[in-house]
C-alpha atoms as a PDB file:
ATOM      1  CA  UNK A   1     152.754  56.084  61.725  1.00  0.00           C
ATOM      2  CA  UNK A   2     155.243  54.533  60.133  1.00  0.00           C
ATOM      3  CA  UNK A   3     155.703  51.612  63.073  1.00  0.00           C
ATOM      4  CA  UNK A   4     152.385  51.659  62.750  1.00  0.00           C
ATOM      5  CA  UNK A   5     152.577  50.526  59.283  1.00  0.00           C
ATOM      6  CA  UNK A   6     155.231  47.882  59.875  1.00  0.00           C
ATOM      7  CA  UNK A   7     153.535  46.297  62.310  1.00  0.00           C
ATOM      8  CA  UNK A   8     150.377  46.052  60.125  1.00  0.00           C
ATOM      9  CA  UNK A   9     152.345  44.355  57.297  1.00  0.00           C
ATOM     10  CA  UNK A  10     153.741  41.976  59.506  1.00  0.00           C
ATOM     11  CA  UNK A  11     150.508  41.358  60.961  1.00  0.00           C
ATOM     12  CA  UNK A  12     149.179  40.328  57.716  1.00  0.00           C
ATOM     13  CA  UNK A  13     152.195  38.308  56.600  1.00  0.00           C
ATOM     14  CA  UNK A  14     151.923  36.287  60.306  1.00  0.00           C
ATOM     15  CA  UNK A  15     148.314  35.252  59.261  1.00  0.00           C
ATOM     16  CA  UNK A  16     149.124  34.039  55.584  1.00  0.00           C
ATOM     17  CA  UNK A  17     152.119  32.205  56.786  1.00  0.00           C
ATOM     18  CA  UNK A  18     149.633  29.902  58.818  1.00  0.00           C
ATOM     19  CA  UNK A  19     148.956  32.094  61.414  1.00  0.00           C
ATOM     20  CA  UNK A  20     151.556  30.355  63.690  1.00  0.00           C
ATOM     21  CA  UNK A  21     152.094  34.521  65.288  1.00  0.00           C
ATOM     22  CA  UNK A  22     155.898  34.337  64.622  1.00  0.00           C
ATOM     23  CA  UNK A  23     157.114  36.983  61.852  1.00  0.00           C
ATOM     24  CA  UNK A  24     159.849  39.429  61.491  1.00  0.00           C
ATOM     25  CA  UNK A  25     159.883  42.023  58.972  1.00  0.00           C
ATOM     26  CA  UNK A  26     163.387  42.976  56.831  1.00  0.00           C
ATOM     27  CA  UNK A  27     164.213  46.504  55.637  1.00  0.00           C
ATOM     28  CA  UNK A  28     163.022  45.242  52.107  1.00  0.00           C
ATOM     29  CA  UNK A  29     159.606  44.523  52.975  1.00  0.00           C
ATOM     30  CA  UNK A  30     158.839  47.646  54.950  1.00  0.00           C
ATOM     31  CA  UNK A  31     159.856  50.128  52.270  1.00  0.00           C
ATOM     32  CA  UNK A  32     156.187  50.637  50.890  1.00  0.00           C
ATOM     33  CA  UNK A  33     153.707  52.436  52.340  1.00  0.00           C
ATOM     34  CA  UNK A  34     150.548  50.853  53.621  1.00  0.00           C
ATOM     35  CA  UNK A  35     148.395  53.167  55.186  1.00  0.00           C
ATOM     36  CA  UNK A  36     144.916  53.157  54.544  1.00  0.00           C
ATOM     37  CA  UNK A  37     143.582  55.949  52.257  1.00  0.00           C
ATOM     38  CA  UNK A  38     139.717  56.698  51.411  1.00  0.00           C
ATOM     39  CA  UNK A  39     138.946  56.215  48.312  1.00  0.00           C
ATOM     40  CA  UNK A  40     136.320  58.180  45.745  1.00  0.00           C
ATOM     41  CA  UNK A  41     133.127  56.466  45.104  1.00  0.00           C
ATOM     42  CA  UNK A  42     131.345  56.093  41.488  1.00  0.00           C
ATOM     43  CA  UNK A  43     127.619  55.594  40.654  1.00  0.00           C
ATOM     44  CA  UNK A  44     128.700  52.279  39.989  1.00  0.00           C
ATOM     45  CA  UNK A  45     129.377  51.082  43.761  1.00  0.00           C
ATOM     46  CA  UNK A  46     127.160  50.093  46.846  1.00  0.00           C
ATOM     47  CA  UNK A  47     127.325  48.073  49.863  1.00  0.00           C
ATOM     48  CA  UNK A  48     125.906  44.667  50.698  1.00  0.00           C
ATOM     49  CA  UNK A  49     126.378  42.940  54.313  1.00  0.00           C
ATOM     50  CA  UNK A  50     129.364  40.363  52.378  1.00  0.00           C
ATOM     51  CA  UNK A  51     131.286  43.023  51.002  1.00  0.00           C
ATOM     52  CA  UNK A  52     131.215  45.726  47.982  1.00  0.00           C
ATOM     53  CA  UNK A  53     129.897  44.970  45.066  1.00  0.00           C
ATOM     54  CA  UNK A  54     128.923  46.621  41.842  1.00  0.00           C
ATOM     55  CA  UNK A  55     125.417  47.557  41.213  1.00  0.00           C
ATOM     56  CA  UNK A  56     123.941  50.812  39.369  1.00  0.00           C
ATOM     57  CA  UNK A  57     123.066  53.063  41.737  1.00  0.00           C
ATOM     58  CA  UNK A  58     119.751  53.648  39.920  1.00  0.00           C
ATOM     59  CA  UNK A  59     118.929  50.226  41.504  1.00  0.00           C
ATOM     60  CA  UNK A  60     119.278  51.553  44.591  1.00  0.00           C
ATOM     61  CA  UNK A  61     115.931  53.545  46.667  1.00  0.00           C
ATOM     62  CA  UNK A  62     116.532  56.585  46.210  1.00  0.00           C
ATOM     63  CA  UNK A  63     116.556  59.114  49.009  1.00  0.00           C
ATOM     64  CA  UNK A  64     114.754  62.213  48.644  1.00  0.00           C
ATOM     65  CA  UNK A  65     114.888  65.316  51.340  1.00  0.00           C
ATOM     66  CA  UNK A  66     111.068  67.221  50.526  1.00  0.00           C
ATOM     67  CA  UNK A  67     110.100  70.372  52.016  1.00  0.00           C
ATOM     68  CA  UNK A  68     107.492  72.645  51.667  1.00  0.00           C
ATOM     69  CA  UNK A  69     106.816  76.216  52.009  1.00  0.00           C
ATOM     70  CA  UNK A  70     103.238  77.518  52.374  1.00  0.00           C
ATOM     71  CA  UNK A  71     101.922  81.340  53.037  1.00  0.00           C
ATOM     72  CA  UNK A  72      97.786  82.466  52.631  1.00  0.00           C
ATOM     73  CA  UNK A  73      94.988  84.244  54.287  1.00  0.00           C
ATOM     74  CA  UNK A  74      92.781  82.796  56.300  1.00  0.00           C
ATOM     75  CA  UNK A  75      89.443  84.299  57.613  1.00  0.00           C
ATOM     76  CA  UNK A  76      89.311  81.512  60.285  1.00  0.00           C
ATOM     77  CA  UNK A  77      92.620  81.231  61.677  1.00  0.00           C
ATOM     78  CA  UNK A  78      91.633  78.799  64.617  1.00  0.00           C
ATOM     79  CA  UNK A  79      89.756  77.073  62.190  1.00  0.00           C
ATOM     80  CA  UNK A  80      92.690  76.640  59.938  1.00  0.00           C
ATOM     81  CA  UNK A  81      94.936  75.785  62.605  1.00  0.00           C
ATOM     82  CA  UNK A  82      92.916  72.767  64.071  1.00  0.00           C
ATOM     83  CA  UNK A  83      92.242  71.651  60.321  1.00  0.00           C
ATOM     84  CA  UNK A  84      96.196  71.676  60.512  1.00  0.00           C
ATOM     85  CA  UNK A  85      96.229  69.840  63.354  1.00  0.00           C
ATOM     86  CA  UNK A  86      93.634  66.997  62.568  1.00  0.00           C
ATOM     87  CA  UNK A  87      95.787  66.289  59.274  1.00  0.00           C
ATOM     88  CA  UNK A  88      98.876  65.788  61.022  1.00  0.00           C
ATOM     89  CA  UNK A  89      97.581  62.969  63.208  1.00  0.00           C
ATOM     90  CA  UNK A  90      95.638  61.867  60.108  1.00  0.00           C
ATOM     91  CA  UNK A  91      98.759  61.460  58.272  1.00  0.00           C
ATOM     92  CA  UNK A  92     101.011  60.246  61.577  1.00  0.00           C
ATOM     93  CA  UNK A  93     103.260  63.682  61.489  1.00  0.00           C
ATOM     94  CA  UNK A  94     103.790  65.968  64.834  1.00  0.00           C
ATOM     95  CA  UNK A  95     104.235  69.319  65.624  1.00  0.00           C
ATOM     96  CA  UNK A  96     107.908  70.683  65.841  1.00  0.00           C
ATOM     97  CA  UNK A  97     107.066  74.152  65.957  1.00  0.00           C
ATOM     98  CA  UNK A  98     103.949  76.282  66.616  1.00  0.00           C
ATOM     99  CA  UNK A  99     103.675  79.799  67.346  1.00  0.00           C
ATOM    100  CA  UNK A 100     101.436  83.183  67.074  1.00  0.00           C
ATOM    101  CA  UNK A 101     101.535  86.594  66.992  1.00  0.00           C
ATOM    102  CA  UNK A 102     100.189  90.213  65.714  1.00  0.00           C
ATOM    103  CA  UNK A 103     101.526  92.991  63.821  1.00  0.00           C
ATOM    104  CA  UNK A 104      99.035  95.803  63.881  1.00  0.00           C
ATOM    105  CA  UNK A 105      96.511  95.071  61.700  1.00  0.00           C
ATOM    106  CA  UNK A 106      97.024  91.570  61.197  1.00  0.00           C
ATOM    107  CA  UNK A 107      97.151  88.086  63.216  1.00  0.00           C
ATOM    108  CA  UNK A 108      99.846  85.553  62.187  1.00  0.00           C
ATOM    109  CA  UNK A 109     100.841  82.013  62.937  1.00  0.00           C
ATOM    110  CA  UNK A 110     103.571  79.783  61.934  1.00  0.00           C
ATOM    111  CA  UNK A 111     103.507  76.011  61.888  1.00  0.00           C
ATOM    112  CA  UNK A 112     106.323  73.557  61.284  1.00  0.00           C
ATOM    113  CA  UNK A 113     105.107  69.972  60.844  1.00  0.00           C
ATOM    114  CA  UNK A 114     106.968  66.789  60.029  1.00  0.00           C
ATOM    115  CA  UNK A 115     105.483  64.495  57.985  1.00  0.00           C
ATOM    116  CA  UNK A 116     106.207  60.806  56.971  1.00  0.00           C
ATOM    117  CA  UNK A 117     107.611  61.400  53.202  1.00  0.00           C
ATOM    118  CA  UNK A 118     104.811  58.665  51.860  1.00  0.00           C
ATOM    119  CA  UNK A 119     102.144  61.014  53.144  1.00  0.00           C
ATOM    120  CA  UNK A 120     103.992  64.314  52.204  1.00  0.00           C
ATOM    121  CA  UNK A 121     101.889  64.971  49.094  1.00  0.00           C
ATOM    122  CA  UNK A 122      98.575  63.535  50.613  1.00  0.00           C
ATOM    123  CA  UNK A 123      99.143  66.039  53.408  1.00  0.00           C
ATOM    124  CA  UNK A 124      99.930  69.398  51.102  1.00  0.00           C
ATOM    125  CA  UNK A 125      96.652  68.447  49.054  1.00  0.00           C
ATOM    126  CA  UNK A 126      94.717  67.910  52.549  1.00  0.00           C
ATOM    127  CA  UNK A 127      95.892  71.599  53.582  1.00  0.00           C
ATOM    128  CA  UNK A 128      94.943  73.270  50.085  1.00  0.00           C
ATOM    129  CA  UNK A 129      91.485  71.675  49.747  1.00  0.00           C
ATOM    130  CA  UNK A 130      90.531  74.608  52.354  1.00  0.00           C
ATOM    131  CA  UNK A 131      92.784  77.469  50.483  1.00  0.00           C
ATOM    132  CA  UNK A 132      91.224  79.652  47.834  1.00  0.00           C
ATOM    133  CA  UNK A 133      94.645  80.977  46.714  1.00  0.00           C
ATOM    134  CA  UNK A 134      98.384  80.636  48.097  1.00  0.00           C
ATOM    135  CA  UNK A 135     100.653  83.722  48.269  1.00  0.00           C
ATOM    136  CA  UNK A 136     103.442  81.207  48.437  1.00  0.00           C
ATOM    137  CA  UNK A 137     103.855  77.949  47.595  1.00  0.00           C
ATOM    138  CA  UNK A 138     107.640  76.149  47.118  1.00  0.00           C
ATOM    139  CA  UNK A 139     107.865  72.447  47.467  1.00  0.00           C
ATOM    140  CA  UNK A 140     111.606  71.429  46.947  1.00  0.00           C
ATOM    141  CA  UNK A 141     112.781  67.466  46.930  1.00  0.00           C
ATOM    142  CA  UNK A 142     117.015  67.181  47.209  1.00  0.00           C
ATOM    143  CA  UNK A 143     117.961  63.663  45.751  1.00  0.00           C
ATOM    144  CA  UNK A 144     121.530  62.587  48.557  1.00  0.00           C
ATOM    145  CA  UNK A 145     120.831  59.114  47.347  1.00  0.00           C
ATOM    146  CA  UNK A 146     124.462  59.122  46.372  1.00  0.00           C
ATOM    147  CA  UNK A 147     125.535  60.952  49.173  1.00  0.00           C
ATOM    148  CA  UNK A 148     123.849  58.266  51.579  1.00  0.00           C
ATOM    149  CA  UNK A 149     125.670  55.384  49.815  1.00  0.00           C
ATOM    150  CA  UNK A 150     129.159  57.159  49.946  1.00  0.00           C
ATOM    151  CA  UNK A 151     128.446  57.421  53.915  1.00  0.00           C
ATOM    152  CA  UNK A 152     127.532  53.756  54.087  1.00  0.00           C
ATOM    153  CA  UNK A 153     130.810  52.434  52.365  1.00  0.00           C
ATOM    154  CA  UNK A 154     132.639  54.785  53.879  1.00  0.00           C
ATOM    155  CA  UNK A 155     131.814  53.568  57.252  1.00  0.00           C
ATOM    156  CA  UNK A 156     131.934  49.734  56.323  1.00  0.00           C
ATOM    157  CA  UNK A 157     135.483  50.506  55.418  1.00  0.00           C
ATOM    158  CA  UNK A 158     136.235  52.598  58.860  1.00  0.00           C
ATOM    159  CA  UNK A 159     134.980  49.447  60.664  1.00  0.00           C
ATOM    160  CA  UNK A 160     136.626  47.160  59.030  1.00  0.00           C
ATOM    161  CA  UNK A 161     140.199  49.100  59.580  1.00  0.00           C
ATOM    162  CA  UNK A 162     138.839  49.760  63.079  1.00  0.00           C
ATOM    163  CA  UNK A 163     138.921  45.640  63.531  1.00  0.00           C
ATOM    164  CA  UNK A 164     142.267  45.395  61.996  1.00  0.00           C
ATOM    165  CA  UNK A 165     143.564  47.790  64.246  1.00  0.00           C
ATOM    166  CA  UNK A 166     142.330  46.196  67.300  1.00  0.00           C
ATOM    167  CA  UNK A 167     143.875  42.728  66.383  1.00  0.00           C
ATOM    168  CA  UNK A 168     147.191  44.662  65.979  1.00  0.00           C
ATOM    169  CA  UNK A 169     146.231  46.180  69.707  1.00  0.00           C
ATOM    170  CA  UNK A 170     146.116  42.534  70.776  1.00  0.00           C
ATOM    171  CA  UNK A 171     149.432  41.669  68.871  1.00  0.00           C
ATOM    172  CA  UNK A 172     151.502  45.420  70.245  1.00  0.00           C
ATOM    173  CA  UNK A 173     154.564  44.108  72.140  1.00  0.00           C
ATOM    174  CA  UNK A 174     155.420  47.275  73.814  1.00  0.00           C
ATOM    175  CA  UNK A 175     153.901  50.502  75.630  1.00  0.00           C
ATOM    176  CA  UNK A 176     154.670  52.304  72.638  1.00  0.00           C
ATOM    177  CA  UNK A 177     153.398  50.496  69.770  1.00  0.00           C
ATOM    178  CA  UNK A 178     150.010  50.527  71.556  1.00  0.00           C
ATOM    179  CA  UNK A 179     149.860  54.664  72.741  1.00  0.00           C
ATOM    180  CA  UNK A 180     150.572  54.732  68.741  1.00  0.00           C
ATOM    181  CA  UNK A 181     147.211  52.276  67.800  1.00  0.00           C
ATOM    182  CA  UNK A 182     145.269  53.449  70.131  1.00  0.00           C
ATOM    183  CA  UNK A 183     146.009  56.730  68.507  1.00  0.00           C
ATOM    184  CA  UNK A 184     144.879  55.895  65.539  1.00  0.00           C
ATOM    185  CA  UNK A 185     141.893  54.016  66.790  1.00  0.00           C
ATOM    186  CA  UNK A 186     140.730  57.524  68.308  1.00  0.00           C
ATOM    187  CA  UNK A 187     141.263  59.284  64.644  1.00  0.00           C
ATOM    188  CA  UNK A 188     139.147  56.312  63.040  1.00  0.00           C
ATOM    189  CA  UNK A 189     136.682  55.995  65.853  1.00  0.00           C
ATOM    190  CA  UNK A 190     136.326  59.865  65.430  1.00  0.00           C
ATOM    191  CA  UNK A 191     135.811  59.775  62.154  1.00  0.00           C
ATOM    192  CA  UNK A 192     133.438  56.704  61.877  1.00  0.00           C
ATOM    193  CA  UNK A 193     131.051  59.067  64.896  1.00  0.00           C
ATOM    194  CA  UNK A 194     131.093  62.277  61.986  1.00  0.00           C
ATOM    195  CA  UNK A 195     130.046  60.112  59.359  1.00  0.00           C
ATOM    196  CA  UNK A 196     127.145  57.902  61.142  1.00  0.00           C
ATOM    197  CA  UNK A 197     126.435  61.471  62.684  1.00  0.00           C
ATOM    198  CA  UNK A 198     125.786  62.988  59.120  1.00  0.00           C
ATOM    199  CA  UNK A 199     123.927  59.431  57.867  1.00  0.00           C
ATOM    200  CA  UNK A 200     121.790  59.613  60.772  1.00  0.00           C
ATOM    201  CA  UNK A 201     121.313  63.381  59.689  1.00  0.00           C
ATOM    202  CA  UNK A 202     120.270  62.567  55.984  1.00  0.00           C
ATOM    203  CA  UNK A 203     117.989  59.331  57.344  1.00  0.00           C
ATOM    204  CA  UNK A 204     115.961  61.485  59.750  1.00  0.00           C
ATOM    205  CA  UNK A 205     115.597  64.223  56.845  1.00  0.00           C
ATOM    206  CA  UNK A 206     114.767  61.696  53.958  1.00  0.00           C
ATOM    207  CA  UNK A 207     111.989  59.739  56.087  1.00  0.00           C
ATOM    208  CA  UNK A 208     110.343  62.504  57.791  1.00  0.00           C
ATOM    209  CA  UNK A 209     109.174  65.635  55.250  1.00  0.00           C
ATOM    210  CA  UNK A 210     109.117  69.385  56.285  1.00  0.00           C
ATOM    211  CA  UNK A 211     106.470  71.723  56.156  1.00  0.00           C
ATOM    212  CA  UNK A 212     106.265  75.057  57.098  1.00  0.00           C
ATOM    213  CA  UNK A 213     102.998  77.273  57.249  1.00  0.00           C
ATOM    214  CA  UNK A 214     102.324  80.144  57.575  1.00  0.00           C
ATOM    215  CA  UNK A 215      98.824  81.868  57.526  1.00  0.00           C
ATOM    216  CA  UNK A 216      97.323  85.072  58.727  1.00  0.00           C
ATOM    217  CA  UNK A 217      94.145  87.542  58.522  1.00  0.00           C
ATOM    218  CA  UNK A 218      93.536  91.231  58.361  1.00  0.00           C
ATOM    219  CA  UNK A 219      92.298  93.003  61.361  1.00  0.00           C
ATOM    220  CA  UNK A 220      90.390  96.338  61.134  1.00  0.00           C
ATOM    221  CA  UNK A 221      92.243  96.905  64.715  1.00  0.00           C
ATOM    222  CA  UNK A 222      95.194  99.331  64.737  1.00  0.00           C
ATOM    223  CA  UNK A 223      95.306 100.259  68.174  1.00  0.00           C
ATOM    224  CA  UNK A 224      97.587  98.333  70.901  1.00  0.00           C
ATOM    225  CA  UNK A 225      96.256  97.828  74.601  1.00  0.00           C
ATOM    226  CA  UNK A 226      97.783  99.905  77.017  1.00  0.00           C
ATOM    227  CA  UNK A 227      98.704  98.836  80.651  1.00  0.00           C
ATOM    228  CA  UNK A 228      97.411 101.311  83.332  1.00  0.00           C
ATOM    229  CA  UNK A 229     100.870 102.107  84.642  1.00  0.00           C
ATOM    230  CA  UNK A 230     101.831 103.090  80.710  1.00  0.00           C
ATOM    231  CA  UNK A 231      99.367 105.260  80.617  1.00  0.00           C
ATOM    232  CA  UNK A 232     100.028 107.402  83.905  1.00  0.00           C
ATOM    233  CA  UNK A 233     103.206 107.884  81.895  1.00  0.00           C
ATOM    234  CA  UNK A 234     101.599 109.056  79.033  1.00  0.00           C
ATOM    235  CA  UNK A 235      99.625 111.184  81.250  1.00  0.00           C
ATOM    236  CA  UNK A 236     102.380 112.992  82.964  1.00  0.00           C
ATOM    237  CA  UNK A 237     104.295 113.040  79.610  1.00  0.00           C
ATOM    238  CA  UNK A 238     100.925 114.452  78.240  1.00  0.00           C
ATOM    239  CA  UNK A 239     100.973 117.302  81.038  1.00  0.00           C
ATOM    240  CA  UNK A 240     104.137 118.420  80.291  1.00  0.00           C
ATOM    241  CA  UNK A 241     104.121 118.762  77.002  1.00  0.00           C
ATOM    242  CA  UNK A 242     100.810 120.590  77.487  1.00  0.00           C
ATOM    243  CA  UNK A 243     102.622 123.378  79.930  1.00  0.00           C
ATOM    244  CA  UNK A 244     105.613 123.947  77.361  1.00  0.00           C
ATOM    245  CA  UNK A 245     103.022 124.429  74.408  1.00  0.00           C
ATOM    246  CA  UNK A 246     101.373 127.030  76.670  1.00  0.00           C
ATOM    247  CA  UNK A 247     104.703 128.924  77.179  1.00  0.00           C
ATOM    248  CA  UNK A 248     105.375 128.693  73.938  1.00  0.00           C
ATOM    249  CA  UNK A 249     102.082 129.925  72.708  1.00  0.00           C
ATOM    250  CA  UNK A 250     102.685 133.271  75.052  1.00  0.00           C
ATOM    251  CA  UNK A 251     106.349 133.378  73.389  1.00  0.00           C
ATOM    252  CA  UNK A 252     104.129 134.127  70.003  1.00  0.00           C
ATOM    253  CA  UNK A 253     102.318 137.328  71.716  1.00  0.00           C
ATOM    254  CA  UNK A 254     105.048 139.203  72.316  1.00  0.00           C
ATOM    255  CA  UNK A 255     103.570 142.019  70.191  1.00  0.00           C
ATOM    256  CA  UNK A 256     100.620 142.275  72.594  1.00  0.00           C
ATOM    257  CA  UNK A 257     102.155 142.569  75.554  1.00  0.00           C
ATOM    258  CA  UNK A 258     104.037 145.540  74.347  1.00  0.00           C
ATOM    259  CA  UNK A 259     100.936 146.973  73.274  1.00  0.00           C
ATOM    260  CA  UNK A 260      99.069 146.566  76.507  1.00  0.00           C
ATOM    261  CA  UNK A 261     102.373 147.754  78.234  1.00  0.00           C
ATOM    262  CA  UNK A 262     102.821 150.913  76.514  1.00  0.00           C
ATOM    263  CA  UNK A 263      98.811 151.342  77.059  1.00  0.00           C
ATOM    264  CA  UNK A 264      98.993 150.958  80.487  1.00  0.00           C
ATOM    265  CA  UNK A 265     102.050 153.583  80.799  1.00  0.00           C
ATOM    266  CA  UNK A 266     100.132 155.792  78.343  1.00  0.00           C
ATOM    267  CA  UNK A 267      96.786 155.610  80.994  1.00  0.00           C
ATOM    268  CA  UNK A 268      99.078 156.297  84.057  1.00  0.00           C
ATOM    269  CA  UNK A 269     100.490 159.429  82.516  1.00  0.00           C
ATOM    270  CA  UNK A 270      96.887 160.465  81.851  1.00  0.00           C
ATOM    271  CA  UNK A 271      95.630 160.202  85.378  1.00  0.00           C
ATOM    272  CA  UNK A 272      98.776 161.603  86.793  1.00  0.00           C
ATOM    273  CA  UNK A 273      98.357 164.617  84.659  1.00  0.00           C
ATOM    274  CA  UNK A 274      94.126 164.450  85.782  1.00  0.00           C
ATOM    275  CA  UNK A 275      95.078 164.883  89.146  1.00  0.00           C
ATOM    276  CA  UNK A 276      97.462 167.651  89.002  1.00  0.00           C
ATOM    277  CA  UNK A 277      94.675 169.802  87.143  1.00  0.00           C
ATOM    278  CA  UNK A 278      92.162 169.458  89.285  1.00  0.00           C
ATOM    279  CA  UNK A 279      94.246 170.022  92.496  1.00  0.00           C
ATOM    280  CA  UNK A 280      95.592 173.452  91.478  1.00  0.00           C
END
């Protein structure tokens, strides 16, 4: 880094000595260090295409992430959901995510819909016009206004290091001092990708609103279709349980058997005792 540096300096001291691309640097005038730092932002900073200037940031348009969260009843859920549907297109939204289900004794669907930010409020009134009630209603809005300007300088600033870099890249004199820029062009090139990553981020969240719905009605249905091969299962199952609550129910008259056994030994004696009488 730190031929990195010198050769930077002397770059610069090349170009305001005419540009003529002869310079050598002394011990003296490499004993700063000139290696480019970020630098916090304030309120009081934005960028314009000549440069940065200073402007109050309440100047600025600001940049508002809105969302919505929506949960009711509804007796007509297909109804609902094309009245969903005809309001997105109405308002130039789409559909990111749509899905249904059911829980018992109740039908469900859940709707995510992205919606221009100018129409956002246009489009939560169009939905509630048909809503007697909402169990749940949130609408947030998340002001990265200054966030988005912090990205924006800090990028015009990568650049612009990015371009000095590559004019020292043109002016390297050996192998080495250009593995060591284009090292450093990676880092920078690296960073500039996480930043416009994270602006693109905010600009696709600011200009395009969230809404998620979700509405449902009561069923007076609480039983779940049943395949055919489910319920041979439950058939067999069904049979064996029956056979085991039979031998159990004998295991309860225990008593009676003994009764009828010591009957039945009591009758035998008897007859035995018939027979011996009437043969003598």
């Amino acid at each position: 880094m730190k031929t990195i540096s010198l050769f930077l300096f002397g770059f610069l001291l090349a170009c305001s000595n005419g540009g003529n691309g002869n310079y050598q640097l002394s011990k003296s005038e490499t004993s700063a260090d000139y290696d480019y730092q970020d630098e916090p932002l304030s309120e009081e900073i934005y960028v314009e295409d000549d440069g940065i200037s200073e402007k109050p940031l309440e100047a600025q348009d600001q940049k508002i992430i809105k969302t919505a969260q929506l949960r009711f009843e509804s007796s007509k859920p297909d109804e609902t959901h094309q009245r969903i549907i005809q309001l997105t297109q109405q308002y130039k939204g789409f559909v990111q995510g749509d899905n249904a289900g059911k829980q018992y004794n109740r039908i469900y669907r859940n709707m995510v819909i992205r919606i221009p930010t100018d129409n956002f409020q246009s489009f939560i009134d169009g939905i509630s016009e048909g809503v007697p009630y909402f169990e749940q209603k949130d609408i947030s809005r998340q002001d990265v206004s200054e966030e988005f300007v912090d990205l924006e300088a800090r990028l015009k600033a990568k650049h612009e290091l990015e371009k000095r870099y590559l004019e020292l890249l043109k002016q390297a004199k050996n192998v080495k001092e250009m593995l060591e820029i284009e090292r450093e062009l990676a880092n920078i090139r690296e960073e500039i990708e996480a930043k416009q990553g994270r602006l693109n981020y905010l600009q696709n969240k600011v200009s395009l609103s969230t809404v998620n719905i979700e509405f449902y009605k009561q069923t007076a249905e609480t039983g779940v279709t049943l395949s055919y091969g489910q319920k041979m299962v439950n058939a067999l199952k069904g049979g064996w349980d029956g056979i085991s609550m039979f031998f159990i129910g004998l295991l309860y008259l225990w008593p009676l058997f003994i009764v009828v056994l010591i009957g039945i030994l009591l009758l035998r004696r008897y007859i035995k005792r018939s027979r011996k009488k009437t043969s003598k």
